[in-house]
PDB file of N, CA and C in Angstrom:
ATOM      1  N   UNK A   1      68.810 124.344 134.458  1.00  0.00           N
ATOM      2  CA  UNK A   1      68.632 123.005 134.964  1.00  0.00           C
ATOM      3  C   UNK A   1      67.139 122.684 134.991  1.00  0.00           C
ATOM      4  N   UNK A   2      67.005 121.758 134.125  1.00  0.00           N
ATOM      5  CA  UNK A   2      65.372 121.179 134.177  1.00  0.00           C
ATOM      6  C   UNK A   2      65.002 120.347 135.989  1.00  0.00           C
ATOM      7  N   UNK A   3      63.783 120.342 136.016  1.00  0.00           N
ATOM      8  CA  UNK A   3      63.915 120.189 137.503  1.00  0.00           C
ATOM      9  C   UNK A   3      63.736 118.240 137.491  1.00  0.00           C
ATOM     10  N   UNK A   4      63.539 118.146 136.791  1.00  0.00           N
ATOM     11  CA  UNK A   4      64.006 116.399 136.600  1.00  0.00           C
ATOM     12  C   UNK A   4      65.348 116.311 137.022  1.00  0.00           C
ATOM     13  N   UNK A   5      66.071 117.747 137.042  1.00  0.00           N
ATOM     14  CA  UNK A   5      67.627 117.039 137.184  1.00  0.00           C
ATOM     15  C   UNK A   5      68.095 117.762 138.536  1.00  0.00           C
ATOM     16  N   UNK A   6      67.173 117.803 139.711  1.00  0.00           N
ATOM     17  CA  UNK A   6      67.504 117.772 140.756  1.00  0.00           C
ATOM     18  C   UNK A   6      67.322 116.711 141.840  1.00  0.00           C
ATOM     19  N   UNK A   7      67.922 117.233 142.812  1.00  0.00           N
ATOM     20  CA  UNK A   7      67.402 115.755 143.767  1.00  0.00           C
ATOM     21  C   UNK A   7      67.640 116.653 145.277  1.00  0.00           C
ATOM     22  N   UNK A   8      67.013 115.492 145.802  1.00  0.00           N
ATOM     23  CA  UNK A   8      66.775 116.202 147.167  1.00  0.00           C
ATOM     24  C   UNK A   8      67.635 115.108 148.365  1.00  0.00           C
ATOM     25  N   UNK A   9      68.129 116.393 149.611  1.00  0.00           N
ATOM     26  CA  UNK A   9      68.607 115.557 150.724  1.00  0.00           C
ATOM     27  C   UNK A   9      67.851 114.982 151.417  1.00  0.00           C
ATOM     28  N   UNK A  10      68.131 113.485 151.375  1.00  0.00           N
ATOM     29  CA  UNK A  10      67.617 112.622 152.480  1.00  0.00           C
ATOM     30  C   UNK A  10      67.759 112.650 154.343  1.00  0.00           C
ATOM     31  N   UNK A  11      66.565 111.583 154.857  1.00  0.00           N
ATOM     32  CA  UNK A  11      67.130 112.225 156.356  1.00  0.00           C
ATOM     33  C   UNK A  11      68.507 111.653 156.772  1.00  0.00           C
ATOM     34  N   UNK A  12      69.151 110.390 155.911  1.00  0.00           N
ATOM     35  CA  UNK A  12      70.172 110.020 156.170  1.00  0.00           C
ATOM     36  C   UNK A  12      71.074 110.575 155.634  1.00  0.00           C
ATOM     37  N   UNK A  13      71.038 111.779 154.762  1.00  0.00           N
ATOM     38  CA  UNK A  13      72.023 112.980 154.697  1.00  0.00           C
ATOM     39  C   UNK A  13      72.649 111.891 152.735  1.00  0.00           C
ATOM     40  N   UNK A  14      71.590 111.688 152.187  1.00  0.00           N
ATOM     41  CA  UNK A  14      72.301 110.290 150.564  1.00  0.00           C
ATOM     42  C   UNK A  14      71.411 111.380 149.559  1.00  0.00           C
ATOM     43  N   UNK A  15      71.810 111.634 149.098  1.00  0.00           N
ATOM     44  CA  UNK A  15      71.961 112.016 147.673  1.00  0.00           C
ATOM     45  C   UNK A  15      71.505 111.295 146.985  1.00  0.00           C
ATOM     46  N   UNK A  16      70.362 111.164 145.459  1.00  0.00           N
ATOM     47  CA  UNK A  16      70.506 110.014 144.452  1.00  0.00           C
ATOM     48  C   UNK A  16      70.647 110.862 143.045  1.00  0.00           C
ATOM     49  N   UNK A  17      71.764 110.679 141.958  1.00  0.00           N
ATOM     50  CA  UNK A  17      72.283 111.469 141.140  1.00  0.00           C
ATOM     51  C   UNK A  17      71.356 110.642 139.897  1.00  0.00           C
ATOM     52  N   UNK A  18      70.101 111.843 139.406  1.00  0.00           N
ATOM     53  CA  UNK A  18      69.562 111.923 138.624  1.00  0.00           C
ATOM     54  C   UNK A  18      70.244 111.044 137.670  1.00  0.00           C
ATOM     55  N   UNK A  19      69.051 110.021 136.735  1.00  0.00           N
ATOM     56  CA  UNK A  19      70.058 108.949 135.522  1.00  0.00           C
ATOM     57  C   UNK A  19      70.152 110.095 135.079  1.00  0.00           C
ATOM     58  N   UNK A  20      69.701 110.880 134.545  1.00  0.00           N
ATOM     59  CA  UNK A  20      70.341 111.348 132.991  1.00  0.00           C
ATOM     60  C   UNK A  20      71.156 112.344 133.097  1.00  0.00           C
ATOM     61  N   UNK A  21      71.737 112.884 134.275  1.00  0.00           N
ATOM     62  CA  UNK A  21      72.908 113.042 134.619  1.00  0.00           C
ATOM     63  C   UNK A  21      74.375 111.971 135.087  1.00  0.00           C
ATOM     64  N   UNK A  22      73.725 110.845 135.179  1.00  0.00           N
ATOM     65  CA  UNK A  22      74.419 109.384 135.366  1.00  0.00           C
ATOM     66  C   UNK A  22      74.735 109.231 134.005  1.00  0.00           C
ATOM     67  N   UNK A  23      73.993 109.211 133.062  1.00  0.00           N
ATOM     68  CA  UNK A  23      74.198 108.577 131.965  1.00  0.00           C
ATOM     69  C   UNK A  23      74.937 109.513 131.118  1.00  0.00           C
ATOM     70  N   UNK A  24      74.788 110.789 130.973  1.00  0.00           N
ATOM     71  CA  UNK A  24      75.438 111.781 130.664  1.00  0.00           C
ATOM     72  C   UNK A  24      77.066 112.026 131.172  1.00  0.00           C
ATOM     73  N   UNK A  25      77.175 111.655 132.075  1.00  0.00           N
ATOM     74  CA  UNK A  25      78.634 111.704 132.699  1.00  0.00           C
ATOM     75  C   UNK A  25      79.291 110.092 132.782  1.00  0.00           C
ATOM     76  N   UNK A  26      78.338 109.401 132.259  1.00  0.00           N
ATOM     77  CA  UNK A  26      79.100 107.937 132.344  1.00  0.00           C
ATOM     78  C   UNK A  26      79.616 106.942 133.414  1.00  0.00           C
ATOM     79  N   UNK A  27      78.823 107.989 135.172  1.00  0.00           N
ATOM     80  CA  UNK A  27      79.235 107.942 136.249  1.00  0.00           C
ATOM     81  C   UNK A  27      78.733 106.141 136.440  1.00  0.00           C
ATOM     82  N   UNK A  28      79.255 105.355 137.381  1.00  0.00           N
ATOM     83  CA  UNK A  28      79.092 104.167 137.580  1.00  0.00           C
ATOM     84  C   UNK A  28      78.695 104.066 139.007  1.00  0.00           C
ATOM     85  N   UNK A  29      78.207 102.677 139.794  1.00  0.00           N
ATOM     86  CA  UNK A  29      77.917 102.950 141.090  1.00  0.00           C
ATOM     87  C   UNK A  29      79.385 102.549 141.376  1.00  0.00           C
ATOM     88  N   UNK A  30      79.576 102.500 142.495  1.00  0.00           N
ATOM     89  CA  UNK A  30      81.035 102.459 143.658  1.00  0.00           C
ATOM     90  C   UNK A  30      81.954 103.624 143.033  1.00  0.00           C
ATOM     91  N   UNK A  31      81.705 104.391 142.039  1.00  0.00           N
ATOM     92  CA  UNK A  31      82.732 105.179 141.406  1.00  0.00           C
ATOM     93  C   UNK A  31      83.038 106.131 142.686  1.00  0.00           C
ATOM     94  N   UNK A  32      83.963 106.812 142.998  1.00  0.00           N
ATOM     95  CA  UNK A  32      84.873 107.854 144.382  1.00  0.00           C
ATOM     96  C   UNK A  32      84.396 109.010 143.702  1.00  0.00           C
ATOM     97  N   UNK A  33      83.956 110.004 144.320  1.00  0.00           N
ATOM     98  CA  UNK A  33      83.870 111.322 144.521  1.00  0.00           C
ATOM     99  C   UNK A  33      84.606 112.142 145.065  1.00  0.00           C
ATOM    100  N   UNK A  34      85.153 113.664 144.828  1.00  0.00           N
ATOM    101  CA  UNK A  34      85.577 114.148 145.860  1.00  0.00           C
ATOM    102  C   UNK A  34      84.300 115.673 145.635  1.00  0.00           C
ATOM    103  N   UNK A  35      84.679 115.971 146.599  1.00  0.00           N
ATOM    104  CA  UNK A  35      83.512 117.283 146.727  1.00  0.00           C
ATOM    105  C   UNK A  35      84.656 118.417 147.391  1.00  0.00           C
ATOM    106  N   UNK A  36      84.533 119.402 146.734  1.00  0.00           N
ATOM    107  CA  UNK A  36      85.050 120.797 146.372  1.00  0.00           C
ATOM    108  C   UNK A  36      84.221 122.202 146.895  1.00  0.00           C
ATOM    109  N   UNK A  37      84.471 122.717 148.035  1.00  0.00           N
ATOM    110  CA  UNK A  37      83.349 123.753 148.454  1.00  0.00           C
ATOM    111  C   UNK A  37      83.716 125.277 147.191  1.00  0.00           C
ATOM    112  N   UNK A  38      82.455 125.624 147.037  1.00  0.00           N
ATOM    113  CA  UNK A  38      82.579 126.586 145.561  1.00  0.00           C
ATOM    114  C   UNK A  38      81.824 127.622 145.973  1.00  0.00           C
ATOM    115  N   UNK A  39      82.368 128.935 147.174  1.00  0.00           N
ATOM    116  CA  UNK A  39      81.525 129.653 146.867  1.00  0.00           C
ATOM    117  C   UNK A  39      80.623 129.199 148.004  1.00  0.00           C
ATOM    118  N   UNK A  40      79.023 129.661 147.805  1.00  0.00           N
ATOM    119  CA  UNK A  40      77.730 128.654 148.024  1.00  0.00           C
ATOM    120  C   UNK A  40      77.530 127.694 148.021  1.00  0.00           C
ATOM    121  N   UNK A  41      78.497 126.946 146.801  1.00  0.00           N
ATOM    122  CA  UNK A  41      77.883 125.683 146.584  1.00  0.00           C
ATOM    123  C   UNK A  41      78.828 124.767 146.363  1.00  0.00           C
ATOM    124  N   UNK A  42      78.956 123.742 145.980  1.00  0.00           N
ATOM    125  CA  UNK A  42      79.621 122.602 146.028  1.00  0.00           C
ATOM    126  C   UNK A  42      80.177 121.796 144.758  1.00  0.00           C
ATOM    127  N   UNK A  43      80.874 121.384 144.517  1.00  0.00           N
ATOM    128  CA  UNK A  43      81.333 120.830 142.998  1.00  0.00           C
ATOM    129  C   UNK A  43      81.810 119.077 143.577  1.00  0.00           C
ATOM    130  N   UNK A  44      81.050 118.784 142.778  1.00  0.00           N
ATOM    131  CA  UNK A  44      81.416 117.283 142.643  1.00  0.00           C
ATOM    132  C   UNK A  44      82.088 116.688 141.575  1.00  0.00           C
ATOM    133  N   UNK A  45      83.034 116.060 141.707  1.00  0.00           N
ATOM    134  CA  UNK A  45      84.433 115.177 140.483  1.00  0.00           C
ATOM    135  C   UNK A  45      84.592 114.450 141.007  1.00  0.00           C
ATOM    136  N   UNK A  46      84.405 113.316 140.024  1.00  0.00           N
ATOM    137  CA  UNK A  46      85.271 112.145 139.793  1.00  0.00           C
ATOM    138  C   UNK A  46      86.434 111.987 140.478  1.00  0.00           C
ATOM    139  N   UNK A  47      86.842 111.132 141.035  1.00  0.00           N
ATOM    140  CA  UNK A  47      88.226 110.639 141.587  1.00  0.00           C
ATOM    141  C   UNK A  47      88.336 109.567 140.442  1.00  0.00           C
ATOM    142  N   UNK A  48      89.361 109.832 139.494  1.00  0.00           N
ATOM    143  CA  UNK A  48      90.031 109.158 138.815  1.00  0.00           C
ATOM    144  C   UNK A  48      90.812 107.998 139.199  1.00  0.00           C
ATOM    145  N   UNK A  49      90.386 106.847 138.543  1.00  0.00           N
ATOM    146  CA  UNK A  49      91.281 105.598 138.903  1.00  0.00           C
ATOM    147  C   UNK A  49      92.831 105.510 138.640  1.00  0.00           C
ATOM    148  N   UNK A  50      94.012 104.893 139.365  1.00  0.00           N
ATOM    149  CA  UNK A  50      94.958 104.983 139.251  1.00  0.00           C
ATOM    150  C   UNK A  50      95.412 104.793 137.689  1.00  0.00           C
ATOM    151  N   UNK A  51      94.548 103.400 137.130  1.00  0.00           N
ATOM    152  CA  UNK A  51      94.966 102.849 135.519  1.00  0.00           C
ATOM    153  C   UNK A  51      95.121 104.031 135.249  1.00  0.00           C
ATOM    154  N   UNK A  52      93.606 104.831 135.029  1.00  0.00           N
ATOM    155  CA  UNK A  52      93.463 105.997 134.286  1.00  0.00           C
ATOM    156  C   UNK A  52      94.911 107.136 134.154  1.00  0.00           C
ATOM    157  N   UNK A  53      95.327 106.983 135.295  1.00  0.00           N
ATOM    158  CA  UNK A  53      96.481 108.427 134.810  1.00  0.00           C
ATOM    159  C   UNK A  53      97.822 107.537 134.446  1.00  0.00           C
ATOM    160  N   UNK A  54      97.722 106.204 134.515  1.00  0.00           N
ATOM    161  CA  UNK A  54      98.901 105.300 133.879  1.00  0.00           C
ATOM    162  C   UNK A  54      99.620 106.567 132.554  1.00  0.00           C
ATOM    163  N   UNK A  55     100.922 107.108 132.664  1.00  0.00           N
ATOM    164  CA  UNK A  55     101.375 107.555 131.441  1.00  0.00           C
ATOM    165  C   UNK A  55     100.812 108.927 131.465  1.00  0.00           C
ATOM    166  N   UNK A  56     100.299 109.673 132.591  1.00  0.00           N
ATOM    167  CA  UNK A  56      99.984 111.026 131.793  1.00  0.00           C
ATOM    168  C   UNK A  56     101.121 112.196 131.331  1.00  0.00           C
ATOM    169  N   UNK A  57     102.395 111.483 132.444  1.00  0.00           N
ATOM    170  CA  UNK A  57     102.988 112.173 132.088  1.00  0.00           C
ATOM    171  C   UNK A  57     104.370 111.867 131.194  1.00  0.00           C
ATOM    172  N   UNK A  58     104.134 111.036 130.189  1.00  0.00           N
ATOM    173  CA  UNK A  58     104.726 110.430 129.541  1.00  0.00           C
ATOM    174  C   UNK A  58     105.077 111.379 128.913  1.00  0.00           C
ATOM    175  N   UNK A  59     106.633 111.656 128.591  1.00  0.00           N
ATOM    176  CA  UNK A  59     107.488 112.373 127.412  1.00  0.00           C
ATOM    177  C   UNK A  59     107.588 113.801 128.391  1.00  0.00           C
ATOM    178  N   UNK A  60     107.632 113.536 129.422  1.00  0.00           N
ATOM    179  CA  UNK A  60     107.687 114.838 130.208  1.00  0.00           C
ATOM    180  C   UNK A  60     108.841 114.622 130.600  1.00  0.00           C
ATOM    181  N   UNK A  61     109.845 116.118 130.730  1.00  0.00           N
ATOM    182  CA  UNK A  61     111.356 115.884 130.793  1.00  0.00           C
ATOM    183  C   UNK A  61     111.948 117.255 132.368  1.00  0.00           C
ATOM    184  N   UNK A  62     112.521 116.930 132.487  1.00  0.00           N
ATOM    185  CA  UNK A  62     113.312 117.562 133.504  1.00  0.00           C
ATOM    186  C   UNK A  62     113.750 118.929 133.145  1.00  0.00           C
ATOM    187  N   UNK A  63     114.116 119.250 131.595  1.00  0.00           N
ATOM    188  CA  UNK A  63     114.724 120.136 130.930  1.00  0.00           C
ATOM    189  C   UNK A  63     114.289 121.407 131.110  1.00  0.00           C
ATOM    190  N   UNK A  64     115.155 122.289 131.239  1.00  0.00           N
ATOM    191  CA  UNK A  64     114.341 123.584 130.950  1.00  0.00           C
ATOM    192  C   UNK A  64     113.279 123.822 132.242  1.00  0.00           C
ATOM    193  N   UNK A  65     113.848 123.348 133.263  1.00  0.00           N
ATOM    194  CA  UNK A  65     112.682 123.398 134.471  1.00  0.00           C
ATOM    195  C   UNK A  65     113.376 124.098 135.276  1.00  0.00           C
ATOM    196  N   UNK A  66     112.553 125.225 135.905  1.00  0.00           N
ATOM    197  CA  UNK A  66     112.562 126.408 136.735  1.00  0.00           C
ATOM    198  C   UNK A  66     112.237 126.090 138.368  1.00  0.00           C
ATOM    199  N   UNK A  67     112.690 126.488 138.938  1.00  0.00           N
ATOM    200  CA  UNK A  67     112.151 126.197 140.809  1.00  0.00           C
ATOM    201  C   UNK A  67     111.827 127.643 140.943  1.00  0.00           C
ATOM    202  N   UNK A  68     111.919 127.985 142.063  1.00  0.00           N
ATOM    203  CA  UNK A  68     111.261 128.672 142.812  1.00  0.00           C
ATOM    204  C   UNK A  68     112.830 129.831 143.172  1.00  0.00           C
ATOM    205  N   UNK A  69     113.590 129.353 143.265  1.00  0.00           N
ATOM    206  CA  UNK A  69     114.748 130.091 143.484  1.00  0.00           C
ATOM    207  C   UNK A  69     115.616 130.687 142.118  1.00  0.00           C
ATOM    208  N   UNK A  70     115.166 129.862 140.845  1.00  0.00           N
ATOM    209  CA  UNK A  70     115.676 130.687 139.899  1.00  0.00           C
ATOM    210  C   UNK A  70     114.982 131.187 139.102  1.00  0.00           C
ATOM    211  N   UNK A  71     113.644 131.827 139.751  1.00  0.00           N
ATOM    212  CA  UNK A  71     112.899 132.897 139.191  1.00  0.00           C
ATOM    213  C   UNK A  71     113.000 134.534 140.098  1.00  0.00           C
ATOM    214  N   UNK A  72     112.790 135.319 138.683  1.00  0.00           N
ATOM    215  CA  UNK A  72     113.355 136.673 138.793  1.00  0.00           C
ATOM    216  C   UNK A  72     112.083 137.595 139.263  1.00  0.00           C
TER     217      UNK A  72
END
């Protein structure tokens, strides 16, 4: 990590996400975060918009599906 691509905590506890990590991830302002404890450290993702998963699970079938009770 080049140190251009860090950032530091504020006293109001705000974050500002380096552009060229903005621009690199395509991140937008008002975009949702969720934060993920990792270890030491922390992982930040995207919260995906509802449109976005419109259909992910399209052509997905019931068939051939296993529970929990009819495994050996």
């Amino acid at each position: 990590m080049a140190a251009k691509d860090t950032a530091r905590l504020s006293t109001k506890f705000q974050i500002s996400i380096p552009k060229s990590i903005r621009t690199a991830q395509r991140w937008q302002a008002g975009q949702v975060f969720a934060f993920i404890p990792k270890g030491e450290g922390m992982l930040l993702v995207p919260v995906p918009k509802l449109e976005e998963l419109a259909a992910i699970a399209r052509g997905a079938t019931s068939e051939e599906y296993r529970d929990r009770p009819s495994r050996v």
